[in-house]
N, C-alpha and C. Protein backbone atom coordinates (compact mmCIF):
# COMPACT_ATOMS: atom_id res chain seq x y z
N UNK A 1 147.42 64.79 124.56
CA UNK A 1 148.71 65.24 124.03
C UNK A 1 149.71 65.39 125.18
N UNK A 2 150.71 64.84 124.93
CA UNK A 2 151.97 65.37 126.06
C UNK A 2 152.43 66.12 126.46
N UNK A 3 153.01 66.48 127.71
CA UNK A 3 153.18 67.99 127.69
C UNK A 3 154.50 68.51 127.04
N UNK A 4 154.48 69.49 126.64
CA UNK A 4 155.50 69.96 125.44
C UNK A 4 155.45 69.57 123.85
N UNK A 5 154.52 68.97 123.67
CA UNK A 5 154.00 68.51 122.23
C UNK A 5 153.11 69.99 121.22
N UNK A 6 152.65 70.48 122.46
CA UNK A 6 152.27 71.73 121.83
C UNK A 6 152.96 72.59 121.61
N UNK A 7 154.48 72.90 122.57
CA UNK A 7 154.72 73.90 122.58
C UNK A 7 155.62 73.47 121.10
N UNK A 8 156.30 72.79 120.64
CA UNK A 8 156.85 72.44 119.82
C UNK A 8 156.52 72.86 118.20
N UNK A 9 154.85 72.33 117.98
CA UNK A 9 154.08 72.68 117.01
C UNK A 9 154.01 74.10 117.31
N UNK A 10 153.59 74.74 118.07
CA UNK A 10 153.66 76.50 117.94
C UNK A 10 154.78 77.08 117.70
N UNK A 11 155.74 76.61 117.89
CA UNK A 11 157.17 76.98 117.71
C UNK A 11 157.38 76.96 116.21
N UNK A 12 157.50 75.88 115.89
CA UNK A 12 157.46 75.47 114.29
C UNK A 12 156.22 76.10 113.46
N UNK A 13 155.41 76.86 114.21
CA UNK A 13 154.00 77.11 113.21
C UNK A 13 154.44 79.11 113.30
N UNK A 14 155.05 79.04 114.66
CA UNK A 14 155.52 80.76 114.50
C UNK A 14 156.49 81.34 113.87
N UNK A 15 157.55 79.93 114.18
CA UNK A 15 159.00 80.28 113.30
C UNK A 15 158.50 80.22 111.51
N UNK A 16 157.55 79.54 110.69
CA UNK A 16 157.18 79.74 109.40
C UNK A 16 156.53 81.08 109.51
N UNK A 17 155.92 81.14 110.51
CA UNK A 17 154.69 82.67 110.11
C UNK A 17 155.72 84.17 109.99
N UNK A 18 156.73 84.10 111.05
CA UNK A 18 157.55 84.81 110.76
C UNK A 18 158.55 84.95 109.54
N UNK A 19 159.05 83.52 108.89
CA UNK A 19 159.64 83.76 107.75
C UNK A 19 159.10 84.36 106.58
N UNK A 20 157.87 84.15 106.46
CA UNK A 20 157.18 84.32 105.31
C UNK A 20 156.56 85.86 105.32
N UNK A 21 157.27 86.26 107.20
CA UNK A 21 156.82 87.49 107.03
C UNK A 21 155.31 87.97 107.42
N UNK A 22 154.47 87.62 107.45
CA UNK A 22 152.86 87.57 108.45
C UNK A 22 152.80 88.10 109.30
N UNK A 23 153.85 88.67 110.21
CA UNK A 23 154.11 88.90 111.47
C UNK A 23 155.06 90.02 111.96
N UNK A 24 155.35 90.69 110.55
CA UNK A 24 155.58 92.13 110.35
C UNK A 24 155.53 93.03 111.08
N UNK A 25 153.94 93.53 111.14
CA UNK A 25 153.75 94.13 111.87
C UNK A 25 153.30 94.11 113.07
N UNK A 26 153.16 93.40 113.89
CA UNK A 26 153.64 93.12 115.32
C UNK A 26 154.81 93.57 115.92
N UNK A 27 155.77 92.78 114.83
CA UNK A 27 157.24 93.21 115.25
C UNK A 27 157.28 94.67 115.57
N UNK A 28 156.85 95.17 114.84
CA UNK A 28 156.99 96.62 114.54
C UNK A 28 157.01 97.34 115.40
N UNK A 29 155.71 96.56 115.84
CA UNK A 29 154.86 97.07 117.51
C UNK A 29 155.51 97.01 118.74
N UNK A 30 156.09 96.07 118.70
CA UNK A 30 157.24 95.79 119.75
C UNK A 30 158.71 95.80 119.78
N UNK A 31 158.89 96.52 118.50
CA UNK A 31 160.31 97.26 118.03
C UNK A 31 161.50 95.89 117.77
N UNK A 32 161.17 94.81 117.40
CA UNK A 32 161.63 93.75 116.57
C UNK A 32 161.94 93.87 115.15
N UNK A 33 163.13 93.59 114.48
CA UNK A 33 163.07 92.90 113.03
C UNK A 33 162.86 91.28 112.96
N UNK A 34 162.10 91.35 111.85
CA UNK A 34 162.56 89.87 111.87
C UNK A 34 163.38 89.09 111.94
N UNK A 35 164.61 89.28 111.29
CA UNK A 35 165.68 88.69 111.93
C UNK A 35 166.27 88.26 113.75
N UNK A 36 166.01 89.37 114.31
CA UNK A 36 165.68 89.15 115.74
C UNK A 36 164.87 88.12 116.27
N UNK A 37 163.26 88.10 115.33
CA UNK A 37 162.30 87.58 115.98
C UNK A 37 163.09 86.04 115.29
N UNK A 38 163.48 85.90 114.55
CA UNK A 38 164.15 84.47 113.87
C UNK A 38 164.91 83.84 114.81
N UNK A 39 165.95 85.08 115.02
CA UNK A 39 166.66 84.15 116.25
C UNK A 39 166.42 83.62 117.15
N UNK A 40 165.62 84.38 118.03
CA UNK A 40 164.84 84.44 119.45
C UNK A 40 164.15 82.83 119.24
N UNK A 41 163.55 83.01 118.65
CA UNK A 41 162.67 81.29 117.99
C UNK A 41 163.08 80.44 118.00
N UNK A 42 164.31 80.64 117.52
CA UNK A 42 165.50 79.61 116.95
C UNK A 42 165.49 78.70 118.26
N UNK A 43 165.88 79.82 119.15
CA UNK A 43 166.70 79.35 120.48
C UNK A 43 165.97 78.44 121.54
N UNK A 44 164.55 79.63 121.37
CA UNK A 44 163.68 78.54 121.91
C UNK A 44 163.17 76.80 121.31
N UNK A 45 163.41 76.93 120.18
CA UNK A 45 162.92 75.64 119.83
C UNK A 45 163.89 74.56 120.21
N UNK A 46 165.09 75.34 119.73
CA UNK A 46 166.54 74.63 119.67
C UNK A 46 166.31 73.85 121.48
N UNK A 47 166.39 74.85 122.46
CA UNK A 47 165.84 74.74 123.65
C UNK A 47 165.16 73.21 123.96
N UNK A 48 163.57 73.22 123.63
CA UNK A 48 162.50 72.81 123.35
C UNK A 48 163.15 71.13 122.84
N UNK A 49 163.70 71.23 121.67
CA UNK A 49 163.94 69.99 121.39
C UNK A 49 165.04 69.09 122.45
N UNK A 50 166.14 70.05 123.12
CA UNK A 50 167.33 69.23 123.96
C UNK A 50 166.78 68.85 124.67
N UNK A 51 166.29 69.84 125.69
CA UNK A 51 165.45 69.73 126.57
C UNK A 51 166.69 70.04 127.96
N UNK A 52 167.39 71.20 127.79
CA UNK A 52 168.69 71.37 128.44
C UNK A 52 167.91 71.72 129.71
N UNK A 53 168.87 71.46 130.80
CA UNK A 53 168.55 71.97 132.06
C UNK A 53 169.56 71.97 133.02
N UNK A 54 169.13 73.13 134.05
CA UNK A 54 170.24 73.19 134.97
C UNK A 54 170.00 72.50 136.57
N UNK A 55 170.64 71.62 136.96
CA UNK A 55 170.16 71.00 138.00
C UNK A 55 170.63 71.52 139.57
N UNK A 56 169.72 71.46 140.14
CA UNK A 56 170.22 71.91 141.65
C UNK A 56 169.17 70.79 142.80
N UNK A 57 169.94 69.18 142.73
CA UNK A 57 168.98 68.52 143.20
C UNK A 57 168.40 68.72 144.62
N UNK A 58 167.06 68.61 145.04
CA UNK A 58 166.14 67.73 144.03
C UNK A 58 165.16 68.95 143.03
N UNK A 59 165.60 70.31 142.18
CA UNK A 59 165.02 71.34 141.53
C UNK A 59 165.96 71.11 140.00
N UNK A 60 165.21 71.53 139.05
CA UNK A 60 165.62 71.58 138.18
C UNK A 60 165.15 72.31 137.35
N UNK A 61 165.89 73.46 136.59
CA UNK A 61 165.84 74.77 135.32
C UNK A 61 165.71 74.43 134.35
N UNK A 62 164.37 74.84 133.50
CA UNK A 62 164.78 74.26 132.41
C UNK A 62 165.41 75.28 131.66
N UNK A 63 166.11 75.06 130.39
CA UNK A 63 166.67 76.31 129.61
C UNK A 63 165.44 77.30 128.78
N UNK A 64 164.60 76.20 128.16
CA UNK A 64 163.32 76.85 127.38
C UNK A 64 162.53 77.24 128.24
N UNK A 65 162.13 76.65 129.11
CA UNK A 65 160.72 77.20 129.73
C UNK A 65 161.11 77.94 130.90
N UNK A 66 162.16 78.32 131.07
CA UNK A 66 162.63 79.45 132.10
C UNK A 66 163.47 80.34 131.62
N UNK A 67 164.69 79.97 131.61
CA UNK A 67 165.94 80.85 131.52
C UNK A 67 165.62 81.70 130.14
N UNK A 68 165.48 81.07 129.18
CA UNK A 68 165.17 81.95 128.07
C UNK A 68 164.05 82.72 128.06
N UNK A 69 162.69 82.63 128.49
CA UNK A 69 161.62 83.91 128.74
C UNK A 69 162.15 84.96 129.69
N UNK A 70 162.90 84.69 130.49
CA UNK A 70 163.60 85.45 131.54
C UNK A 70 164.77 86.54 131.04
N UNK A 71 165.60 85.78 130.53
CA UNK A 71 166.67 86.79 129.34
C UNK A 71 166.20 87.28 128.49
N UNK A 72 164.62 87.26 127.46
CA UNK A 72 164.05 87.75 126.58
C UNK A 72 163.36 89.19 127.56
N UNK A 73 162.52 88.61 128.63
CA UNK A 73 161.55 89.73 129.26
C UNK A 73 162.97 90.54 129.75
N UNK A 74 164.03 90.35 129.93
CA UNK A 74 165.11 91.24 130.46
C UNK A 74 165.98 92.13 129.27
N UNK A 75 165.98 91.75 128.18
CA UNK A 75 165.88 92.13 126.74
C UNK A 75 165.21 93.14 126.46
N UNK A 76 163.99 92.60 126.59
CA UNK A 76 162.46 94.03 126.62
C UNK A 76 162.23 94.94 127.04
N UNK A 77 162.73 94.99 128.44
CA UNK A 77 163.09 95.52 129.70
C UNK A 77 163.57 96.69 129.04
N UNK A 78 164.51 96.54 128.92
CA UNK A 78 165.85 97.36 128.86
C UNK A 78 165.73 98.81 127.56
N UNK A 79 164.54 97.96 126.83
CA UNK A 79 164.30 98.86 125.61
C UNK A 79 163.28 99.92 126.23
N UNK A 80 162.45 99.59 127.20
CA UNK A 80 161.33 100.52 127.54
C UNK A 80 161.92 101.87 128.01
N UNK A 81 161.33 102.56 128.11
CA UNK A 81 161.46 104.17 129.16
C UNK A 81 161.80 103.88 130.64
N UNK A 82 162.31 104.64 131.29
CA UNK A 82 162.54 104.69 132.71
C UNK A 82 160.83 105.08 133.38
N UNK A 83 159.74 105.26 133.15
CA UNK A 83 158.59 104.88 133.91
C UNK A 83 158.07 104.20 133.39
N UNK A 84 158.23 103.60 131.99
CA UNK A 84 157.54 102.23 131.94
C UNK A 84 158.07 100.68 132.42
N UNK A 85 159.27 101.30 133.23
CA UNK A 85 160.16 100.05 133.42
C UNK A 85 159.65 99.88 134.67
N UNK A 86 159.49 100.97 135.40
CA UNK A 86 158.88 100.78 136.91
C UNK A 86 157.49 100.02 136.79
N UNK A 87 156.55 100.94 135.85
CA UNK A 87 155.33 100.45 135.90
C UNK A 87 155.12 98.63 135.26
N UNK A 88 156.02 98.44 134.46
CA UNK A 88 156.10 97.18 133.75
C UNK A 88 156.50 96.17 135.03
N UNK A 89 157.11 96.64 135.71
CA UNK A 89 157.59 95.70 136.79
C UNK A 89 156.65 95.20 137.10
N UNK A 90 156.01 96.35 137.85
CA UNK A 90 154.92 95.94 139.18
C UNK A 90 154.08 95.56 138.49
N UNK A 91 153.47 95.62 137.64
CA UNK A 91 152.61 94.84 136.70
C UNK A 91 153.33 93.47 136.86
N UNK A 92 154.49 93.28 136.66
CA UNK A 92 154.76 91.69 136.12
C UNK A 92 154.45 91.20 137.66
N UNK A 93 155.05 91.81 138.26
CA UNK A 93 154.99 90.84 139.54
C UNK A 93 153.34 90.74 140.12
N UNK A 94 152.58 91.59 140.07
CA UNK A 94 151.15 91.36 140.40
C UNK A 94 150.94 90.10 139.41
N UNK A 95 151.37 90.27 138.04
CA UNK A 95 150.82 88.90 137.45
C UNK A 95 151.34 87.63 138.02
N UNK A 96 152.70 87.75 138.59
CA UNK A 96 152.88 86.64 139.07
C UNK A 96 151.72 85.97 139.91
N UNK A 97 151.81 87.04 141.06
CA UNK A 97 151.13 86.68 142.41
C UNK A 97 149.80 86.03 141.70
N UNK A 98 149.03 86.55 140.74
CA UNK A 98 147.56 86.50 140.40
C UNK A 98 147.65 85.04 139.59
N UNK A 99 148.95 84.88 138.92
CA UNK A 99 148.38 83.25 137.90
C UNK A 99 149.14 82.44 139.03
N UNK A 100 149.58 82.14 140.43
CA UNK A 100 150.41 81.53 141.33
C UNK A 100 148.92 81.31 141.82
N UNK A 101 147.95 82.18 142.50
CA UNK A 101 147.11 82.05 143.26
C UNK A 101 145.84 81.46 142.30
N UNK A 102 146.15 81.52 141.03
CA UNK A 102 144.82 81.08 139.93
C UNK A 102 145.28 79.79 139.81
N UNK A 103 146.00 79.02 139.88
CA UNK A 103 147.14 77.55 139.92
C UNK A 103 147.00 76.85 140.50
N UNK A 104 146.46 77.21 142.55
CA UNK A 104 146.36 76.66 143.45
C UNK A 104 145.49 76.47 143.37
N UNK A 105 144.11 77.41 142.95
CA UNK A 105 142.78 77.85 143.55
C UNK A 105 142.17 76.48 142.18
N UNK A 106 142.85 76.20 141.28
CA UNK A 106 142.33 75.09 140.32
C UNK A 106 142.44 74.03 140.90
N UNK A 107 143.77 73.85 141.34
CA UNK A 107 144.18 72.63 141.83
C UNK A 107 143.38 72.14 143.16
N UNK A 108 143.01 73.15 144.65
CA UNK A 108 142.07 72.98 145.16
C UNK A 108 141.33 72.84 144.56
N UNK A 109 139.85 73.27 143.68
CA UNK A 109 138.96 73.11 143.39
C UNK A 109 138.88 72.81 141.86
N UNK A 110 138.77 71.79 140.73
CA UNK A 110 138.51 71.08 139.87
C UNK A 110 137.41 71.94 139.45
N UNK A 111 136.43 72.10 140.00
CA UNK A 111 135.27 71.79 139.43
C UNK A 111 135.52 73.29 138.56
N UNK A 112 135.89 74.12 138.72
CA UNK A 112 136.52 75.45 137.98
C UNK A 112 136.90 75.44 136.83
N UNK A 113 137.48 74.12 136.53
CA UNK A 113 138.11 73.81 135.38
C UNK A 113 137.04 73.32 134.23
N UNK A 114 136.53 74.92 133.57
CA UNK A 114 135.48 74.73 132.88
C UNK A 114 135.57 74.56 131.49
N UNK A 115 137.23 75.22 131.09
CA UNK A 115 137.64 74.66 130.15
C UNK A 115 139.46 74.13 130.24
N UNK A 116 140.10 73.23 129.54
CA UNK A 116 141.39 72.85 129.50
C UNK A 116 142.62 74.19 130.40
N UNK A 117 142.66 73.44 131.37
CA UNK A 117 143.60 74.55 132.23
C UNK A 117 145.03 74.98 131.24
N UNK A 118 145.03 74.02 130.04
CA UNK A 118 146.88 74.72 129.24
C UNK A 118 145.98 75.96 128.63
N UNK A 119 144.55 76.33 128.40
CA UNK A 119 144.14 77.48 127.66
C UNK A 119 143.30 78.44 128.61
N UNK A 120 142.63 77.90 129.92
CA UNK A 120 141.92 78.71 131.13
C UNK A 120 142.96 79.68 131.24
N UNK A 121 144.23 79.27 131.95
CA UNK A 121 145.03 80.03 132.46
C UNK A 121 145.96 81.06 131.35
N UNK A 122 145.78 81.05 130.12
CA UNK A 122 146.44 82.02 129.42
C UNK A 122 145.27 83.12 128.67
N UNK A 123 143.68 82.82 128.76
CA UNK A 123 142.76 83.64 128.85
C UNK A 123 143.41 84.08 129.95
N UNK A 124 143.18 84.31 130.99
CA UNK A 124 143.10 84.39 132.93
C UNK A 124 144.06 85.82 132.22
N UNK A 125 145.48 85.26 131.84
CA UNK A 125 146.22 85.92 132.12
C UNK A 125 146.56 86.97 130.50
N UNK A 126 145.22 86.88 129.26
CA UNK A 126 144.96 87.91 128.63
C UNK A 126 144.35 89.01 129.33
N UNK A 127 143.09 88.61 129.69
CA UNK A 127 142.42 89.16 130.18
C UNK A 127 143.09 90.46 131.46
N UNK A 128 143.89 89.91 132.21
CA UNK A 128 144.97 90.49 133.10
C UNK A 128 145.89 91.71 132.20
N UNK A 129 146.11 91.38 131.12
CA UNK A 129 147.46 91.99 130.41
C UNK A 129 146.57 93.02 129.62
N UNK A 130 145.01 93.24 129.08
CA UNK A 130 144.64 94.10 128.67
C UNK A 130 143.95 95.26 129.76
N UNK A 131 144.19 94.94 131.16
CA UNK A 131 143.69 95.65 132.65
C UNK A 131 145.06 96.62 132.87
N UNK A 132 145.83 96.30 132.91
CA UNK A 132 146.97 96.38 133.06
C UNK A 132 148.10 97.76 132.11
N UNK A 133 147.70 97.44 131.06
CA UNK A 133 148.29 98.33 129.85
C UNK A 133 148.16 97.96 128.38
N UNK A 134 148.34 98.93 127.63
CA UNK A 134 147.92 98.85 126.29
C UNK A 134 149.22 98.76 125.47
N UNK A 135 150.34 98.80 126.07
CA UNK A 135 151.60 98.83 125.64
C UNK A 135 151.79 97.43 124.86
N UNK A 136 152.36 97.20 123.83
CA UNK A 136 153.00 95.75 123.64
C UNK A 136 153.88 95.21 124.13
N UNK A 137 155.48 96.23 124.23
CA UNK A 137 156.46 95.48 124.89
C UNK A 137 155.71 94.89 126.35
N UNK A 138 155.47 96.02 126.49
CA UNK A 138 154.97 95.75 128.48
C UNK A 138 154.38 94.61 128.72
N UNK A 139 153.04 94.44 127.61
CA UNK A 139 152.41 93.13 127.66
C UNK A 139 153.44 92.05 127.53
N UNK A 140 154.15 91.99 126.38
CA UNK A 140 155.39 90.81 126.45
C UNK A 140 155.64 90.77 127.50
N UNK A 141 156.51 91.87 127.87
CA UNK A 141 157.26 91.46 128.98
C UNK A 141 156.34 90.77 130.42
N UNK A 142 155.10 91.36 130.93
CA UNK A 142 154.41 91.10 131.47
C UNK A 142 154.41 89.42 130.96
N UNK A 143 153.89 88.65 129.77
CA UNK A 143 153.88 87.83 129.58
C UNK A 143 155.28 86.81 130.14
N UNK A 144 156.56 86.89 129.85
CA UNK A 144 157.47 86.12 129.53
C UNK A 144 158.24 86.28 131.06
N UNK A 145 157.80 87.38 132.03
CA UNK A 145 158.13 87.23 133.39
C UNK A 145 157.00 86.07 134.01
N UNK A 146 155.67 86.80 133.70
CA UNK A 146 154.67 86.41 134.60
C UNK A 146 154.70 84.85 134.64
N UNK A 147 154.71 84.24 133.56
CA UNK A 147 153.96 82.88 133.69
C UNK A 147 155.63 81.33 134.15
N UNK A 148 156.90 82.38 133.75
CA UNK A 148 157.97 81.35 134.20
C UNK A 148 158.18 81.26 135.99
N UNK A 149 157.67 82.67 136.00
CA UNK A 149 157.91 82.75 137.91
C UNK A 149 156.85 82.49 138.58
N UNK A 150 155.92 82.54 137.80
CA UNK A 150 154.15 81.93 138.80
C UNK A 150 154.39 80.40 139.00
N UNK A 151 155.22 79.69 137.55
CA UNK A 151 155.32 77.96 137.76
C UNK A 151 156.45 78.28 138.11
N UNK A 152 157.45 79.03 138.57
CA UNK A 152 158.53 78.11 139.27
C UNK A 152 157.76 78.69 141.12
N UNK A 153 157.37 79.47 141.24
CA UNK A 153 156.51 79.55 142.89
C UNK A 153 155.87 78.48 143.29
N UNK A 154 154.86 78.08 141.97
CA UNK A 154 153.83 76.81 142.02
C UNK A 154 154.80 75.43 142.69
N UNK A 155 155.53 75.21 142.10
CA UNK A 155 156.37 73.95 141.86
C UNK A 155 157.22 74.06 142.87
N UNK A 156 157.75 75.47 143.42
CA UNK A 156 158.04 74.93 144.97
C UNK A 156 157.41 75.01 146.12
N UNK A 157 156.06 75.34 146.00
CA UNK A 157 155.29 74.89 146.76
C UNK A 157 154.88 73.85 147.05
N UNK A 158 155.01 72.83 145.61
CA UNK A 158 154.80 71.64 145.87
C UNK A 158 156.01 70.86 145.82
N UNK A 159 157.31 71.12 146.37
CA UNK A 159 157.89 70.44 146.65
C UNK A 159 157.97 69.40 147.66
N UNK A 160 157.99 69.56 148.79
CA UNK A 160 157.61 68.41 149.97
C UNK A 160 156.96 66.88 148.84
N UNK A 161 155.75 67.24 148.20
CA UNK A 161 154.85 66.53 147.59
C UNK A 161 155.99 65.09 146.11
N UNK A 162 156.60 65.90 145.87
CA UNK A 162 157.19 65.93 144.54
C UNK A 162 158.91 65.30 144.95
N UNK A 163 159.10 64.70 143.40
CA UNK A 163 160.41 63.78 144.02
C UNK A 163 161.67 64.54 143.21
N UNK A 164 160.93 64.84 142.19
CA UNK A 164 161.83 66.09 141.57
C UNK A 164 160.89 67.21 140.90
N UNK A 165 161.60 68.62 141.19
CA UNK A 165 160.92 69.47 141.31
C UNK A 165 161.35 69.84 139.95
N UNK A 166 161.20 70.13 138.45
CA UNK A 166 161.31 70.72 137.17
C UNK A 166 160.15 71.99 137.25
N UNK A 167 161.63 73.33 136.70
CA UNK A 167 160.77 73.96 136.54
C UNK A 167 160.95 74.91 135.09
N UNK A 168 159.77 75.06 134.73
CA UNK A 168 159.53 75.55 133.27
C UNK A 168 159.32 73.62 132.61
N UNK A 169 159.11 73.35 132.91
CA UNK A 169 158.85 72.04 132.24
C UNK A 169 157.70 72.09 130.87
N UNK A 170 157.24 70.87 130.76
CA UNK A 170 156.62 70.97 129.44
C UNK A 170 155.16 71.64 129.39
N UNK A 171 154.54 71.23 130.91
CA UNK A 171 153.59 71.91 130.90
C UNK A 171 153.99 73.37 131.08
N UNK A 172 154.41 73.78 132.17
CA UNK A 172 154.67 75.38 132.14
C UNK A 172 155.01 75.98 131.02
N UNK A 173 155.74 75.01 129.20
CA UNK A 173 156.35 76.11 127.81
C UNK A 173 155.02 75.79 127.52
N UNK A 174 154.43 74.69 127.36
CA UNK A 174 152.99 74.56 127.10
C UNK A 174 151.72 75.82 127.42
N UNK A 175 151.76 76.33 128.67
CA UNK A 175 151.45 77.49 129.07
C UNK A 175 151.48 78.36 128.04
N UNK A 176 153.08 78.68 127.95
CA UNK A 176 153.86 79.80 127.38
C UNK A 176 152.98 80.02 126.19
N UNK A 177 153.15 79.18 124.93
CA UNK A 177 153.16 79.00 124.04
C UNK A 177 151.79 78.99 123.51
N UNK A 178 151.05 78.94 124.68
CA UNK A 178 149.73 79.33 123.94
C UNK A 178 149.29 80.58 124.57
N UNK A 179 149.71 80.97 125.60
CA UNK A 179 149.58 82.42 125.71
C UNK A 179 150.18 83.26 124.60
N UNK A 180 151.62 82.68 124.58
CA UNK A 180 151.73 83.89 122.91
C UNK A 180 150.79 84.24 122.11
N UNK A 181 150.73 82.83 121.48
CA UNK A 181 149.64 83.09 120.04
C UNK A 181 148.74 84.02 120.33
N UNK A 182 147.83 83.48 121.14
CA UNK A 182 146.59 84.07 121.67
C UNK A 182 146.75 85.67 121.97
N UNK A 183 148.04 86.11 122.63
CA UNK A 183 148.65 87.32 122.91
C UNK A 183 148.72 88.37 121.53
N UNK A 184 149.26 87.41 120.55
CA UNK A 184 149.49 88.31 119.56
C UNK A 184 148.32 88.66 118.49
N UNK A 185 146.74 87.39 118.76
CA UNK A 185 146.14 87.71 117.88
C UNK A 185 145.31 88.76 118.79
N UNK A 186 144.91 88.49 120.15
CA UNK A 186 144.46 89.54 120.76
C UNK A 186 145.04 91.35 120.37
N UNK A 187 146.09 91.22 120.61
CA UNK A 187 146.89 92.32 120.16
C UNK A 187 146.46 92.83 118.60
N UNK A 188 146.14 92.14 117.65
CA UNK A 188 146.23 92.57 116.25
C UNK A 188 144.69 92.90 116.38
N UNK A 189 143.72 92.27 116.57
CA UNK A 189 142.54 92.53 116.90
C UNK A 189 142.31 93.74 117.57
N UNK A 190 142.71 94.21 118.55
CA UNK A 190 142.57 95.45 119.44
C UNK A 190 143.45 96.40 118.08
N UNK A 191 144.27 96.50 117.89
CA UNK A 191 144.68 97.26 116.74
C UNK A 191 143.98 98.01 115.80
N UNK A 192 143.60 96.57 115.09
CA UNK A 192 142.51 96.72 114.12
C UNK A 192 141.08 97.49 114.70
N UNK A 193 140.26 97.10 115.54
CA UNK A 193 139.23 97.84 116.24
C UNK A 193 139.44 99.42 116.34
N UNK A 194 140.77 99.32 117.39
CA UNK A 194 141.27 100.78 117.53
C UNK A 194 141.27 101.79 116.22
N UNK A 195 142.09 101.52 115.31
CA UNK A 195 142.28 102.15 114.14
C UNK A 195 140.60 102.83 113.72
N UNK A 196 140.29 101.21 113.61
CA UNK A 196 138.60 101.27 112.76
C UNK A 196 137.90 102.69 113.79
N UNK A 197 137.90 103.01 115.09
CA UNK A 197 137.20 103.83 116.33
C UNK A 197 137.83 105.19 115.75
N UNK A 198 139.08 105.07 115.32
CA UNK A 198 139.29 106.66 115.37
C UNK A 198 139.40 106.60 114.09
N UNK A 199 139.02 106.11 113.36
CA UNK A 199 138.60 106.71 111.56
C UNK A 199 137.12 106.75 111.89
N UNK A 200 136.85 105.95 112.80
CA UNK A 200 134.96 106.66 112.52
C UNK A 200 134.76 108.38 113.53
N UNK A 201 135.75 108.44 114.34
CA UNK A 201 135.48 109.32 115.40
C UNK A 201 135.87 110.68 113.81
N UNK A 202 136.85 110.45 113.51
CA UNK A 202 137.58 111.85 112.39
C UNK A 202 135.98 111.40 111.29
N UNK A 203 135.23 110.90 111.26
CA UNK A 203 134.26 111.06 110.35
C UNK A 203 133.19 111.56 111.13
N UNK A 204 132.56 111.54 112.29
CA UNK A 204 131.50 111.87 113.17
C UNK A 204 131.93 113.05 113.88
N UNK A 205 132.82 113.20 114.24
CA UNK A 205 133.03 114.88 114.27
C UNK A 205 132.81 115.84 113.95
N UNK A 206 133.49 115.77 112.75
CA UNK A 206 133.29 117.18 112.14
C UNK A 206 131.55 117.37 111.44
N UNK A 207 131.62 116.33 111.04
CA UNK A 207 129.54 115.94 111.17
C UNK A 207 128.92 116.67 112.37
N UNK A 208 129.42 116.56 112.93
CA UNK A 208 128.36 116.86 114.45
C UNK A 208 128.87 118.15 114.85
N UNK A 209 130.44 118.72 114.59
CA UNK A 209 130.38 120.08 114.55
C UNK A 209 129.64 121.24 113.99
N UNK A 210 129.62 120.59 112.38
CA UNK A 210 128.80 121.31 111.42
C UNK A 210 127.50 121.31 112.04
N UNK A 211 126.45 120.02 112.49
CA UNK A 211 125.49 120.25 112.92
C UNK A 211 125.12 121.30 113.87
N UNK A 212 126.29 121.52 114.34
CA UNK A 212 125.82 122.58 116.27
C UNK A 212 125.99 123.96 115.71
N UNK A 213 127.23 124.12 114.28
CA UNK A 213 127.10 125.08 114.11
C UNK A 213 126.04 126.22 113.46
N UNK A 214 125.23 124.70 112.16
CA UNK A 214 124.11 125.41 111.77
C UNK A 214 123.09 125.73 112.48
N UNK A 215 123.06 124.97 113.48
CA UNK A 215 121.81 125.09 114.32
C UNK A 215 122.33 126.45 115.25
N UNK A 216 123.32 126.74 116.09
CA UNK A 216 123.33 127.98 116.37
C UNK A 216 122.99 129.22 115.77
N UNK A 217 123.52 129.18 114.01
CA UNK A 217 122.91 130.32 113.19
C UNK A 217 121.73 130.73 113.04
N UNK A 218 121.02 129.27 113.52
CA UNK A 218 119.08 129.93 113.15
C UNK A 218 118.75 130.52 113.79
């Protein structure tokens, strides 16, 4: 598949899931209406299909796979608390450093690549975002900083190499776009678990209180 062929189909498969509403409560979670989440989509796809970019030869911006995760995570930003904004930072930027150095360390060594690097590297960087915090915005935001500034670091590192340098390109929304999904079902999953832990904890409690108490009376 080409690169940006995926991100396209996820776009079009999120922008329905959201109309129809599926995706509710997520929003919720991350203090979205749908209407918001409609637009936001919009833009990216709209994006996605031009394929707009800003040139600074021999580098080049793309509008989707940069500028817009960048104005969204700065969006997000802005809604958090004054210590989750600090802590959200330094989180994003450790993620940078960590999927920049997970990028190289593939590219040196292949043999790592145990499964498809467009889905290795957005495990890599679940796995990272549930270490990190339990927050949703934070995770977004963590998400929509981390992975546009790890490929635009990547990509000028390999500039010397390279005749034009694109960045956020198809592979890097490709990235994106399957880290979402994956982001949000991870997220609904941990939810669900969570909930299920503390309806069993409010049932085993007071069970096990009663037990200590009869047994003290004897």
């Amino acid at each position: 598949m080409n690169d940006g062929i995926r991100t396209l189909i996820l776009e079009w498969s999120l922008l329905w899931l959201l109309w129809m509403g599926i995706l509710d409560r997520q929003l919720r979670g991350i203090h979205l209406t749908r209407t918001q989440a409609l637009a936001v989509v919009s833009l990216y796809l709209l994006g996605s299909f031009t394929d707009w970019k800003l040139s600074f030869p021999p580098v080049a911006i793309t509008v989707s796979g940069t500028i817009l995760p960048l104005l969204t995570a700065a969006w997000i930003w802005t809604g958090l608390s004054g210590y989750k904004r600090g802590c959200s930072l330094a989180a994003a930027v450790f993620t940078v450093f960590a999927l920049f150095a997970a990028r190289k360390l593939l590219f040196w060594d292949p043999v790592l690549l145990l499964i498809d690097e467009t889905l290795l590297l957005p495990l890599y960087l679940l796995a990272l975002l549930f270490l990190l915090t339990r927050d949703w915005r934070e995770q977004l935001f963590i998400v929509l900083i981390g992975l546009p500034l790890a490929d635009a670091l990547y990509m000028l590192s390999c500039l010397p190499q390279l005749k034009e340098c694109v960045i956020g390109g198809g592979y890097a929304q490709d990235l994106l776009w399957t880290a979402l999904p994956l982001w949000m079902a991870a997220a609904a999953v941990w939810a669900v678990l969570y909930r299920g832990i503390v309806s069993l904890r409010a049932v085993i409690l007071p069970w096990g209180r009663w037990r200590t108490k009869t047994n003290a009376h004897r």
